[in-house]
Protein backbone atom coordinates (compact mmCIF):
# COMPACT_ATOMS: atom_id res chain seq x y z
CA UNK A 1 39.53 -43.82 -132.32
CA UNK A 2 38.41 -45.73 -129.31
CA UNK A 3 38.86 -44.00 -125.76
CA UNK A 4 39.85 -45.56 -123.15
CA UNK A 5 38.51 -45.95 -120.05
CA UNK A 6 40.52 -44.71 -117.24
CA UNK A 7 40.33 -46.90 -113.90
CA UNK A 8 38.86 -44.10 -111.42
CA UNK A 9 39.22 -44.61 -107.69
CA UNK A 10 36.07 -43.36 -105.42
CA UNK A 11 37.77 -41.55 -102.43
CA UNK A 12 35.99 -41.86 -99.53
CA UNK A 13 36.18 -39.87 -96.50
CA UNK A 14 37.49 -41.33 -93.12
CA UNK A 15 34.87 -40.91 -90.76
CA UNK A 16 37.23 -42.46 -87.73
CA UNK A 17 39.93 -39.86 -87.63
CA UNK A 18 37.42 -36.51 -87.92
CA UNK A 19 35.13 -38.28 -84.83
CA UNK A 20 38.56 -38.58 -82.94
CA UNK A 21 38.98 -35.14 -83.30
CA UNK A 22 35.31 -33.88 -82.58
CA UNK A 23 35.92 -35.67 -79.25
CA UNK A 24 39.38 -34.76 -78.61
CA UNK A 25 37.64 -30.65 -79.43
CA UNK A 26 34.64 -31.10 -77.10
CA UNK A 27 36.72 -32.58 -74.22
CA UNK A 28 38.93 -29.66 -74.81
CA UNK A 29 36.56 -26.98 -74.99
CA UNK A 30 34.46 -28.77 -71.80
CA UNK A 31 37.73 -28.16 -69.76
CA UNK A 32 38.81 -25.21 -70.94
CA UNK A 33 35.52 -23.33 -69.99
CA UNK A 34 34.58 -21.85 -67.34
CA UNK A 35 31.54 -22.77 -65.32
CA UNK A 36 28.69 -20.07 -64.79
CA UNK A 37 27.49 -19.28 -61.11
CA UNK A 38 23.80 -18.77 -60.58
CA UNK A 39 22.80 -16.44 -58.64
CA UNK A 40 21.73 -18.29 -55.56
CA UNK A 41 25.79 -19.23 -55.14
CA UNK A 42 26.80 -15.88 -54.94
CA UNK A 43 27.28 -14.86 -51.61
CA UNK A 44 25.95 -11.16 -50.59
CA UNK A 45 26.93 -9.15 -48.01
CA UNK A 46 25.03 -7.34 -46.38
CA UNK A 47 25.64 -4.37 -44.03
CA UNK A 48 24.83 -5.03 -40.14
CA UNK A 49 26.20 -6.46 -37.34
CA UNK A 50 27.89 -9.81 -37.28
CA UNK A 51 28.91 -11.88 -34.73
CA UNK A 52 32.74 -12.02 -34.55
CA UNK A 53 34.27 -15.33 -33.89
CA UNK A 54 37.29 -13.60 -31.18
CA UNK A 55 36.82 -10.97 -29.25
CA UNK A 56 37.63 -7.26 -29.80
CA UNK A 57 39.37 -4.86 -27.58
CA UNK A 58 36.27 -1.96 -26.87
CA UNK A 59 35.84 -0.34 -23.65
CA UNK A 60 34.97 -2.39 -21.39
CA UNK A 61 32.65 0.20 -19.52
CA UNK A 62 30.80 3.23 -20.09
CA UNK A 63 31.28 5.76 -17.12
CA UNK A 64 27.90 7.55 -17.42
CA UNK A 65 28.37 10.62 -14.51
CA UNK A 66 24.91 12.97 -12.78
CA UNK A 67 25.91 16.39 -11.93
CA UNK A 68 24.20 18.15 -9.19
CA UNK A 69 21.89 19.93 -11.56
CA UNK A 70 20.46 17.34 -13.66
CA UNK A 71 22.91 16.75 -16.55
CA UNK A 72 23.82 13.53 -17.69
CA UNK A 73 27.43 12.85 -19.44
CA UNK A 74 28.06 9.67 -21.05
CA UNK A 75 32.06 9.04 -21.09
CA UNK A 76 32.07 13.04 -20.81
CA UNK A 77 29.67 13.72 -24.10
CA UNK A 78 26.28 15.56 -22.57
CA UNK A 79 23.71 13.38 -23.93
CA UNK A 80 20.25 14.62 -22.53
CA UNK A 81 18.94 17.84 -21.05
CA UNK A 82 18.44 18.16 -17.17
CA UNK A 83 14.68 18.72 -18.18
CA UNK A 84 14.19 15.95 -20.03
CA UNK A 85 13.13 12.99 -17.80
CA UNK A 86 13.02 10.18 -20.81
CA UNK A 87 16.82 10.31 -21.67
CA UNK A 88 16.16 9.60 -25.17
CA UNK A 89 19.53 10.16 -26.30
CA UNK A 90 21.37 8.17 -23.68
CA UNK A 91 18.91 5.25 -24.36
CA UNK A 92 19.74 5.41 -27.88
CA UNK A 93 23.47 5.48 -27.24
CA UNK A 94 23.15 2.53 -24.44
CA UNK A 95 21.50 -0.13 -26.97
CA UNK A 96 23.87 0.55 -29.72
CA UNK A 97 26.75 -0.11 -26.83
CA UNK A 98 25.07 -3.44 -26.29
CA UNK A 99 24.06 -4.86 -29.50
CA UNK A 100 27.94 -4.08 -30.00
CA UNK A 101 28.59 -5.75 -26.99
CA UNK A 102 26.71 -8.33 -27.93
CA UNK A 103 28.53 -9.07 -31.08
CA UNK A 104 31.61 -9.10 -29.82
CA UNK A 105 30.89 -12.02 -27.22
CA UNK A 106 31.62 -9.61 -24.28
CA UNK A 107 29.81 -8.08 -21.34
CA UNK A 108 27.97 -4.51 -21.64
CA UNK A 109 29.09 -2.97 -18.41
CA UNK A 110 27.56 0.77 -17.02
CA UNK A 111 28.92 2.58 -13.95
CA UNK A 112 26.98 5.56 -12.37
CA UNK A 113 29.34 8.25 -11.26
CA UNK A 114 26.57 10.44 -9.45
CA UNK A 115 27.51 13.83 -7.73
CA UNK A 116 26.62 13.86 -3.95
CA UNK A 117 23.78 16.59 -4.27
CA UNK A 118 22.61 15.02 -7.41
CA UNK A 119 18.46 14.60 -6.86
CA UNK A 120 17.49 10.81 -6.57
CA UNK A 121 15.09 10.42 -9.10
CA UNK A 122 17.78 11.83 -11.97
CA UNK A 123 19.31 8.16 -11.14
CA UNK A 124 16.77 6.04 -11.32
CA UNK A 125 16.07 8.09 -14.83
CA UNK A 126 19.92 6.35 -15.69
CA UNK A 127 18.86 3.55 -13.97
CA UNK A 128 15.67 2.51 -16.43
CA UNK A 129 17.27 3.86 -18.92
CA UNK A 130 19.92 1.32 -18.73
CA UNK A 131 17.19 -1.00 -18.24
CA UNK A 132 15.43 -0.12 -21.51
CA UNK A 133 19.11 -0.92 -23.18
CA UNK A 134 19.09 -4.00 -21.55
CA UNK A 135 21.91 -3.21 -19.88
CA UNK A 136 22.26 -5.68 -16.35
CA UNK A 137 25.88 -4.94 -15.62
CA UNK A 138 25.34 -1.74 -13.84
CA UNK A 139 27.79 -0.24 -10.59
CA UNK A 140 27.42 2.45 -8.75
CA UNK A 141 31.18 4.12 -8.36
CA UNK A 142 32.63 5.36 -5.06
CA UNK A 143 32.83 9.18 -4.67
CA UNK A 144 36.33 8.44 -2.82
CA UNK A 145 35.28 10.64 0.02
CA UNK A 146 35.73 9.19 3.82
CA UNK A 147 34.99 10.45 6.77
């Protein structure tokens, strides 16, 4: 018996269609993906003061008031005591007022309310302390009292 020999076809694998679709699969996956931020991009916050771009309604003056025996009141608040010659506290108080000031693009502005028997050196102590602030908008306000 004699076999016969079959025609066989090689099949060959189309190597246009399956680079179409790598392509068409990487162009996908490049727009479909999200790119990663480094680290230097990423913008941090930090706490502080910043400069603001309008201005903010904050009282426009801090009424700092000398009573006859020494003590000083900052906007009514006692901040120092008649002893104490430094004013640590009211210094303090005064620089934070004008670095806040300061941010907000307006004018730190002090006025001395001083009580008629009040001694003369407790205001220049209020005086250089508004100094040490940095404080140059200083007034002196009128007791109201004419003779």
């Amino acid at each position: 018996m004699r076999l016969r020999r079959r025609d066989t076809q090689t099949v060959e694998m189309q190597m246009g269609p399956m680079i179409d679709m790598v392509f068409l699969l990487l162009v996908f996956f490049m727009v479909s993906a999200k790119p990663i931020k480094q680290e230097s991009d990423i913008n941090i916050g930090l706490p502080g003061t910043v400069a603001q771009e309008e201005t903010l309604d904050i009282p426009d003056e801090q009424r700092i008031r000398i009573e006859s025996d020494g003590r000083v009141l900052l906007n009514e608040q006692p901040m120092d005591t008649p002893a104490n010659a430094d004013l640590p506290a009211l210094v303090a108080t005064l620089k934070r007022f004008k670095e806040s000031a300061d941010a907000n693009k307006s004018e730190a502005l002090v006025t001395i309310d001083s009580d008629d028997a009040a001694h003369h050196q407790r205001i220049v102590a209020v005086l250089n302390a508004c100094a040490q602030a940095g404080i140059t908008g200083v007034t002196f306000a009128d007791s109201g009292t004419e003779e």
